[in-house]
N, C-alpha and C. Protein backbone atom coordinates (compact mmCIF):
# COMPACT_ATOMS: atom_id res chain seq x y z
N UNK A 1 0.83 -1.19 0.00
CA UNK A 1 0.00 0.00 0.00
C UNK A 1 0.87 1.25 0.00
N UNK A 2 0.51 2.01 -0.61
CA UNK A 2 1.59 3.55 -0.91
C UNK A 2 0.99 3.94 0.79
N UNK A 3 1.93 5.10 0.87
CA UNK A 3 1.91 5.97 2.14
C UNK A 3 0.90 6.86 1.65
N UNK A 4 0.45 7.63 2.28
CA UNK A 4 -0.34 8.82 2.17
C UNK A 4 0.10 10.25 2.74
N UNK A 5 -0.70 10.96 2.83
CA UNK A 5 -0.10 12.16 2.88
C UNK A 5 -1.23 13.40 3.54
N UNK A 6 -1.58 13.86 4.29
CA UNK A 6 -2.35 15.16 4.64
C UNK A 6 -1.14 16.68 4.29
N UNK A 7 -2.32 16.94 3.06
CA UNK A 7 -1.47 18.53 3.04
C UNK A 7 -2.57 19.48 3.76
N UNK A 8 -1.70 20.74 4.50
CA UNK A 8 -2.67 21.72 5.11
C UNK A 8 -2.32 22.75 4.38
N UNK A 9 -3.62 24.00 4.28
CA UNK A 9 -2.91 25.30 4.29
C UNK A 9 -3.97 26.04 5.31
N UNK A 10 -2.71 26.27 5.99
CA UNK A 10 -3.28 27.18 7.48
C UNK A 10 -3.36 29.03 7.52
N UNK A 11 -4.37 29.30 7.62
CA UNK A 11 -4.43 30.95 8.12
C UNK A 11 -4.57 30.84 9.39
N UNK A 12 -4.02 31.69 10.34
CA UNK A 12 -3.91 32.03 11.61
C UNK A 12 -4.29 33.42 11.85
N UNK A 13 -5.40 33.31 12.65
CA UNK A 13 -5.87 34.77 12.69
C UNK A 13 -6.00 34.87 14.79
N UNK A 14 -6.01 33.93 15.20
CA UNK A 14 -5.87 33.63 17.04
C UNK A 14 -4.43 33.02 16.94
N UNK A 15 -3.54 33.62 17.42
CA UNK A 15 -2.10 32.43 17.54
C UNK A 15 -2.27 31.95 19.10
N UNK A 16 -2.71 32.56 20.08
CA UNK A 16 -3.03 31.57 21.43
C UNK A 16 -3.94 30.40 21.38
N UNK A 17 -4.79 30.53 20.37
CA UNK A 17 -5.45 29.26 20.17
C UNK A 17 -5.32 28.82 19.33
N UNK A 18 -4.76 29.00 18.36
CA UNK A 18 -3.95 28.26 17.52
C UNK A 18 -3.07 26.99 18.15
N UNK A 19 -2.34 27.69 18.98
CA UNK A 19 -1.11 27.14 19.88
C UNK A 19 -1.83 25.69 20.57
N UNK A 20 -3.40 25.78 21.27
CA UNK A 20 -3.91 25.16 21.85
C UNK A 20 -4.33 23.59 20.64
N UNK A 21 -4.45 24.34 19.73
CA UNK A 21 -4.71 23.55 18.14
C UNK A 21 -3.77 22.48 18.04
N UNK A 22 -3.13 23.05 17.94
CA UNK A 22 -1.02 22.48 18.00
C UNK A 22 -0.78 21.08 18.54
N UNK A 23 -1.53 21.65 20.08
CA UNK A 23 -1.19 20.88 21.54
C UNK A 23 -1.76 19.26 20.87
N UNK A 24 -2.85 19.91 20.67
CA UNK A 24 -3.91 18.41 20.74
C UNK A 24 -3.91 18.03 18.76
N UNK A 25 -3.24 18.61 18.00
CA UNK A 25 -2.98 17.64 16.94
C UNK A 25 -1.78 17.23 16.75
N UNK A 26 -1.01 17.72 17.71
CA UNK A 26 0.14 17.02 18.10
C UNK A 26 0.20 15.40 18.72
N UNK A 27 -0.68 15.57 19.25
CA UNK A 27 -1.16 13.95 20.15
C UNK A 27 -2.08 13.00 19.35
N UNK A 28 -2.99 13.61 18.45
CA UNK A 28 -3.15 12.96 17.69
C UNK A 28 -2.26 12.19 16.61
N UNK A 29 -1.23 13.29 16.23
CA UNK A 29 -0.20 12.57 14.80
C UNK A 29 0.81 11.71 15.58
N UNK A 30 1.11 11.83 17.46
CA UNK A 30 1.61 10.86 17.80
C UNK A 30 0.89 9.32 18.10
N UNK A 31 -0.67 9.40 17.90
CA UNK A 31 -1.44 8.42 18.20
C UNK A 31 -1.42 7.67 16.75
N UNK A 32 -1.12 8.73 15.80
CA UNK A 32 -1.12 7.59 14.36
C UNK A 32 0.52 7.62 13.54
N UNK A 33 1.46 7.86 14.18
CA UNK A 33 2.68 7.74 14.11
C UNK A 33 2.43 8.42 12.60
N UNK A 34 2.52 9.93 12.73
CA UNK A 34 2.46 10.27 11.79
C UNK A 34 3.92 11.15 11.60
N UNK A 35 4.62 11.37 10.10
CA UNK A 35 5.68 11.64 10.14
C UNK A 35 5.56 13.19 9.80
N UNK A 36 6.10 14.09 10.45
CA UNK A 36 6.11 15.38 10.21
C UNK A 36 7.02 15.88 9.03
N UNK A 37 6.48 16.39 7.68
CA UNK A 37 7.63 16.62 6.51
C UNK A 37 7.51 17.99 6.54
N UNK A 38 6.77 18.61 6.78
CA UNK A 38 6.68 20.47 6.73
C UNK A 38 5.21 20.74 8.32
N UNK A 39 5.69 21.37 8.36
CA UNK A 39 5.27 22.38 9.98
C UNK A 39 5.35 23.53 9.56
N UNK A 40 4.92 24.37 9.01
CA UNK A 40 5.75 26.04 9.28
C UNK A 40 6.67 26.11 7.95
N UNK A 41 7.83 27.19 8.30
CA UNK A 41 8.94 27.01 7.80
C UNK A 41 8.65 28.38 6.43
N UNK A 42 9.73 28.40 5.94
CA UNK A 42 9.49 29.20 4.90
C UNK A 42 8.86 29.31 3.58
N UNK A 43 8.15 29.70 3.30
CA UNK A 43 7.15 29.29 2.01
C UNK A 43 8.15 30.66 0.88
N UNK A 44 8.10 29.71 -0.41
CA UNK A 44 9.15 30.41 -1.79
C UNK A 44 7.91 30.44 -2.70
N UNK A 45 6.78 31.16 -2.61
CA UNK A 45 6.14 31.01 -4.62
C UNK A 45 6.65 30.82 -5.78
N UNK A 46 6.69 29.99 -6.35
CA UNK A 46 7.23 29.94 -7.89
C UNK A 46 6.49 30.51 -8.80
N UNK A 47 5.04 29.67 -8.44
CA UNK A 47 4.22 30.04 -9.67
C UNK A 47 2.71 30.33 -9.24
N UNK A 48 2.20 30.97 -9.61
CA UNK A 48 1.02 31.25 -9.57
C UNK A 48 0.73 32.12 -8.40
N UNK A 49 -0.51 32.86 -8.56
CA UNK A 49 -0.83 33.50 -7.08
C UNK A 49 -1.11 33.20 -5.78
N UNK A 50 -0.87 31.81 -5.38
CA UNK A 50 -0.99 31.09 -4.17
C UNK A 50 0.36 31.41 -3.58
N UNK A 51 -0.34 32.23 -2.15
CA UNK A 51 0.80 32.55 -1.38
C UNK A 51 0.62 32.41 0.11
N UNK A 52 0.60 30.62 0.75
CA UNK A 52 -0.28 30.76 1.94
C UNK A 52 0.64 30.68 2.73
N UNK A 53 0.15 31.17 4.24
CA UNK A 53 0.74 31.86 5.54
C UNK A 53 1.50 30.61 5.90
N UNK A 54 0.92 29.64 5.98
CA UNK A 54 1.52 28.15 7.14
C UNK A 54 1.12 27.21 5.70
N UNK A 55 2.07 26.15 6.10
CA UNK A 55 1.88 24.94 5.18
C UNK A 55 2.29 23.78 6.48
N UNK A 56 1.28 22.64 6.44
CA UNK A 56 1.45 21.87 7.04
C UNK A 56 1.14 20.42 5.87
N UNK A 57 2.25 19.38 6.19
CA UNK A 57 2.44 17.86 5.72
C UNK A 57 2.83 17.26 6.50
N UNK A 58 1.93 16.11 6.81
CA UNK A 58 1.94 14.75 7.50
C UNK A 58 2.19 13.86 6.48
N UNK A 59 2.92 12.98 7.08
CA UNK A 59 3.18 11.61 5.98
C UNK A 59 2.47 10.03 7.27
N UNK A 60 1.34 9.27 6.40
CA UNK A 60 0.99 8.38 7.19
C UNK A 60 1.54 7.18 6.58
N UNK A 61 1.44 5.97 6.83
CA UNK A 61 1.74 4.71 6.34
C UNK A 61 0.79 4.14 5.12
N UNK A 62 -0.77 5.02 5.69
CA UNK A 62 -1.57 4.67 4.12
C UNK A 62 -2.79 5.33 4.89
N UNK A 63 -3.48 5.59 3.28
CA UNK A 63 -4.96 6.16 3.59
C UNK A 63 -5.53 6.31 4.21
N UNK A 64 -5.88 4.55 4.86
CA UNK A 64 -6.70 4.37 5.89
C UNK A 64 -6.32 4.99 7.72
N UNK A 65 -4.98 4.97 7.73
CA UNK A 65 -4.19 5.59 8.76
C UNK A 65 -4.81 6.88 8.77
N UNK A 66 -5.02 7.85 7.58
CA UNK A 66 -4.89 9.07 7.22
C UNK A 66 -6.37 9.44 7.53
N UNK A 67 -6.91 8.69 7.13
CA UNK A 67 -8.58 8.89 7.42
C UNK A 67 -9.01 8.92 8.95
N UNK A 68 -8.21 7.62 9.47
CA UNK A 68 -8.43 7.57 10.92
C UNK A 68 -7.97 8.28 11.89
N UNK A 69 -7.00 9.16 11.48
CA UNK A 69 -6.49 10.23 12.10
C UNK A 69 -7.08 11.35 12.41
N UNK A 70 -7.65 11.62 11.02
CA UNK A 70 -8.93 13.15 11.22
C UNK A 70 -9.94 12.70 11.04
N UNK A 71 -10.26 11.35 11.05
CA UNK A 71 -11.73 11.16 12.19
C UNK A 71 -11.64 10.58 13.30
N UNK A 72 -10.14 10.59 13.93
CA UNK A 72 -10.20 10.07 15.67
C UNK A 72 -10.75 11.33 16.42
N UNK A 73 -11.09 10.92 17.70
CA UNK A 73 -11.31 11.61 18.61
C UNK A 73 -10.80 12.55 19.17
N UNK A 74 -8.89 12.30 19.07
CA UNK A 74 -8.04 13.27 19.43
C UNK A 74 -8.30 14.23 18.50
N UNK A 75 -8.25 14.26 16.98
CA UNK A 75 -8.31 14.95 16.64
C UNK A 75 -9.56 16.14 16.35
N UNK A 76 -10.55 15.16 16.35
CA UNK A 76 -11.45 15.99 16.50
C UNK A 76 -11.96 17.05 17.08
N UNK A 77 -11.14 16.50 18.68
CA UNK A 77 -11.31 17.57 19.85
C UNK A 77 -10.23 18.97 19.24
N UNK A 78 -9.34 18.78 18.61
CA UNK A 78 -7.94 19.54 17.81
C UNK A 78 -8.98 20.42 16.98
N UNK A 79 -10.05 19.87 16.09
CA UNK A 79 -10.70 20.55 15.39
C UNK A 79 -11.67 21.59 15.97
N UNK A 80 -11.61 21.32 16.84
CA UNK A 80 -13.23 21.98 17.54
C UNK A 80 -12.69 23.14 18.53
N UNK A 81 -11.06 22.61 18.96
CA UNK A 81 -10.30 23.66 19.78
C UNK A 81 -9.87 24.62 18.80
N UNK A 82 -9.36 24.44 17.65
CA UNK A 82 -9.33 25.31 16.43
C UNK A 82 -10.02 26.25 15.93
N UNK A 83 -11.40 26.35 15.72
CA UNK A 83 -12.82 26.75 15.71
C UNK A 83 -12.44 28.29 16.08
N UNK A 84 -12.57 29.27 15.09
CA UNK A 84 -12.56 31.02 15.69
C UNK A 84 -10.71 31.22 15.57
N UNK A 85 -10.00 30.43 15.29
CA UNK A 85 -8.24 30.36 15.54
C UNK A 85 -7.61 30.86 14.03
N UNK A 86 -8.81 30.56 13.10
CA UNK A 86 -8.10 30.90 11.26
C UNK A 86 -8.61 29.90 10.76
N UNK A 87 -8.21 29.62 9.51
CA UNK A 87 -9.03 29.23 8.31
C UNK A 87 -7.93 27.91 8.15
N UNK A 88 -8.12 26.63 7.52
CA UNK A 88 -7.75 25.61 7.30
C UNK A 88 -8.56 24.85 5.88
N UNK A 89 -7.43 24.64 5.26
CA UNK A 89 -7.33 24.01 4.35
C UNK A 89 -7.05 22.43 4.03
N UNK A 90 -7.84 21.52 4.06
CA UNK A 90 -6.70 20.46 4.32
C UNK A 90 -6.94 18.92 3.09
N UNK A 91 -6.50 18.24 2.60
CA UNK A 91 -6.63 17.06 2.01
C UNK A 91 -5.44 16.07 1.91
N UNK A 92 -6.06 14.80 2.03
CA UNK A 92 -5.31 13.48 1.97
C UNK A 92 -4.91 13.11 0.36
N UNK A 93 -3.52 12.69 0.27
CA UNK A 93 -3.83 12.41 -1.14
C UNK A 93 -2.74 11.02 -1.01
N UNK A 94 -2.53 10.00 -1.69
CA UNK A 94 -1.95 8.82 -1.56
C UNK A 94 -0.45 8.97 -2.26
N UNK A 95 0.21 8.64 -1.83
CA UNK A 95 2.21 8.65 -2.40
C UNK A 95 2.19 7.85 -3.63
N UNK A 96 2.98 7.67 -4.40
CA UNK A 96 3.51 6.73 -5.74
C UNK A 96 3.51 5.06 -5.05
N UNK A 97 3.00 4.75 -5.23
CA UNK A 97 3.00 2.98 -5.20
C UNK A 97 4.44 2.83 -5.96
């Protein structure tokens, strides 16, 4: 089975609850041993007018991992603590077999 992948694109408009966001999808991506490839960090545009604030990538072992992650419980509670914190962008997409 290929690995999978959650890409984010995060607006932050609360960074104290943002932070709280953090806490508890942090515990979630340690509940699905998820691999952290981008957090943050510096964003370069090449092309086009997409120019977002935060970029977040998780790498899972496969889909089903990926699914069960943002519909566990930890995370959910992550989602709901998020709520009023900025705008989120997010989709799963599967690695090269």
């Amino acid at each position: 089975m290929p690995a999978a992948y959650i890409i984010a694109e995060v607006t932050v408009t609360n960074e104290e609850q943002m932070k709280l966001y953090r806490e508890w999808s942090t515990r979630a991506m340690q509940e699905f041993s998820a691999e952290v490839l981008v957090r943050g960090g510096r964003i370069e545009p090449l092309e086009g007018d997409w120019t977002p604030q935060r970029v977040v990538v998780l790498k899972f072992k496969d889909m089903t991992t990926a699914q069960a992650y943002y519909h566990s419980e930890t995370y959910t509670r992550a989602r709901q603590v998020r709520e009023g914190a900025g705008t989120i962008r997010m989709f799963a997409v599967e690695g090269a077999a």
